[in-house]
Protein backbone atom coordinates (compact mmCIF):
# COMPACT_ATOMS: atom_id res chain seq x y z
CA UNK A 1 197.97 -92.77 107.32
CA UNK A 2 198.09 -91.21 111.11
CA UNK A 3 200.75 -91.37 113.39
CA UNK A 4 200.24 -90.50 116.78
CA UNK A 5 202.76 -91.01 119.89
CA UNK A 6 201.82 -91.81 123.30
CA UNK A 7 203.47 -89.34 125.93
CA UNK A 8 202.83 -89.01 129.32
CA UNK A 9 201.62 -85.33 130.17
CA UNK A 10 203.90 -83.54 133.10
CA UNK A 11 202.75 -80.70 133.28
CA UNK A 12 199.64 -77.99 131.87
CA UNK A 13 199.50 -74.65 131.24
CA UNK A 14 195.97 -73.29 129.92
CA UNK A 15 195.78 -74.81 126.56
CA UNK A 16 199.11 -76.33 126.04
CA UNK A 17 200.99 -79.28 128.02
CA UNK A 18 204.20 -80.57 128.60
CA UNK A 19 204.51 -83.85 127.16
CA UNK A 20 206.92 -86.35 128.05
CA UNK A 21 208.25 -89.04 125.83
CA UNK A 22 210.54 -91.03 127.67
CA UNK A 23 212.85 -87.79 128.78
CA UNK A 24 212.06 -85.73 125.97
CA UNK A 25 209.70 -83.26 126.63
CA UNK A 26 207.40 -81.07 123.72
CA UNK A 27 204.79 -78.70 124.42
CA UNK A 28 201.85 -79.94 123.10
CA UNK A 29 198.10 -78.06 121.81
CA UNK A 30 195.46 -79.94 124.06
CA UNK A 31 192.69 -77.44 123.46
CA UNK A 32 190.78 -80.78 121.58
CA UNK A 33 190.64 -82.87 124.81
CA UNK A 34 189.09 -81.91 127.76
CA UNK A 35 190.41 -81.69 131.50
CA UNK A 36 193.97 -82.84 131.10
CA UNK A 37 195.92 -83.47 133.70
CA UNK A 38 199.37 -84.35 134.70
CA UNK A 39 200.34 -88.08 134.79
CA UNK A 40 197.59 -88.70 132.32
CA UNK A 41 198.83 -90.35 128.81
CA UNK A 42 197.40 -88.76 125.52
CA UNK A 43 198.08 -89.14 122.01
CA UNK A 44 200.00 -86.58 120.23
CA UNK A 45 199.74 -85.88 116.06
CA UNK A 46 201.76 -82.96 114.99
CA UNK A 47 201.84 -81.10 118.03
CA UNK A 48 198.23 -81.47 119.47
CA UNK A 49 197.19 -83.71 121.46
CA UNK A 50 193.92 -85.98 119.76
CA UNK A 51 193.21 -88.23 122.56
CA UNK A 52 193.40 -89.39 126.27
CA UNK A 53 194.21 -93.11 126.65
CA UNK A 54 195.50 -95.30 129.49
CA UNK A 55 198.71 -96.19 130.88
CA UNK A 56 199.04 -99.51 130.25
CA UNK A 57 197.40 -98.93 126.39
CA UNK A 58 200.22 -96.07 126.38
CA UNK A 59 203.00 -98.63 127.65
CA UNK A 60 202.25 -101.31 125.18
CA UNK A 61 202.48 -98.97 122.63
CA UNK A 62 205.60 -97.62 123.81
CA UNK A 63 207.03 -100.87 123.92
CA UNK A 64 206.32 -102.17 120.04
């Protein structure tokens, strides 16, 4: 089983991001995903980032 956590991305530094998770921030390996950018919303599994996916996907998620 794979569990991955939405966060919203505030912030990127080469290959690594700040990721935001509802005031708790983690930097994050995003060297799998191509041309992140802040205010975008990616899926995190242990500490890299696996996938881009939208803010209201992110939000429902968020909210179960």
């Amino acid at each position: 089983m794979c569990y991955a956590v939405p966060g919203r991305v505030s912030e990127v530094d080469g290959a690594y991001a700040t990721v935001d998770y509802g005031g708790v921030t983690k930097r994050v390996n995003i060297s799998f995903l191509e041309d992140v950018k802040p205010g975008e919303y990616v899926l995190v599994h242990i500490g890299y980032a696996i996938q881009k996916i939208d803010e209201e996907e992110a939000l429902k998620t968020l909210q179960i």
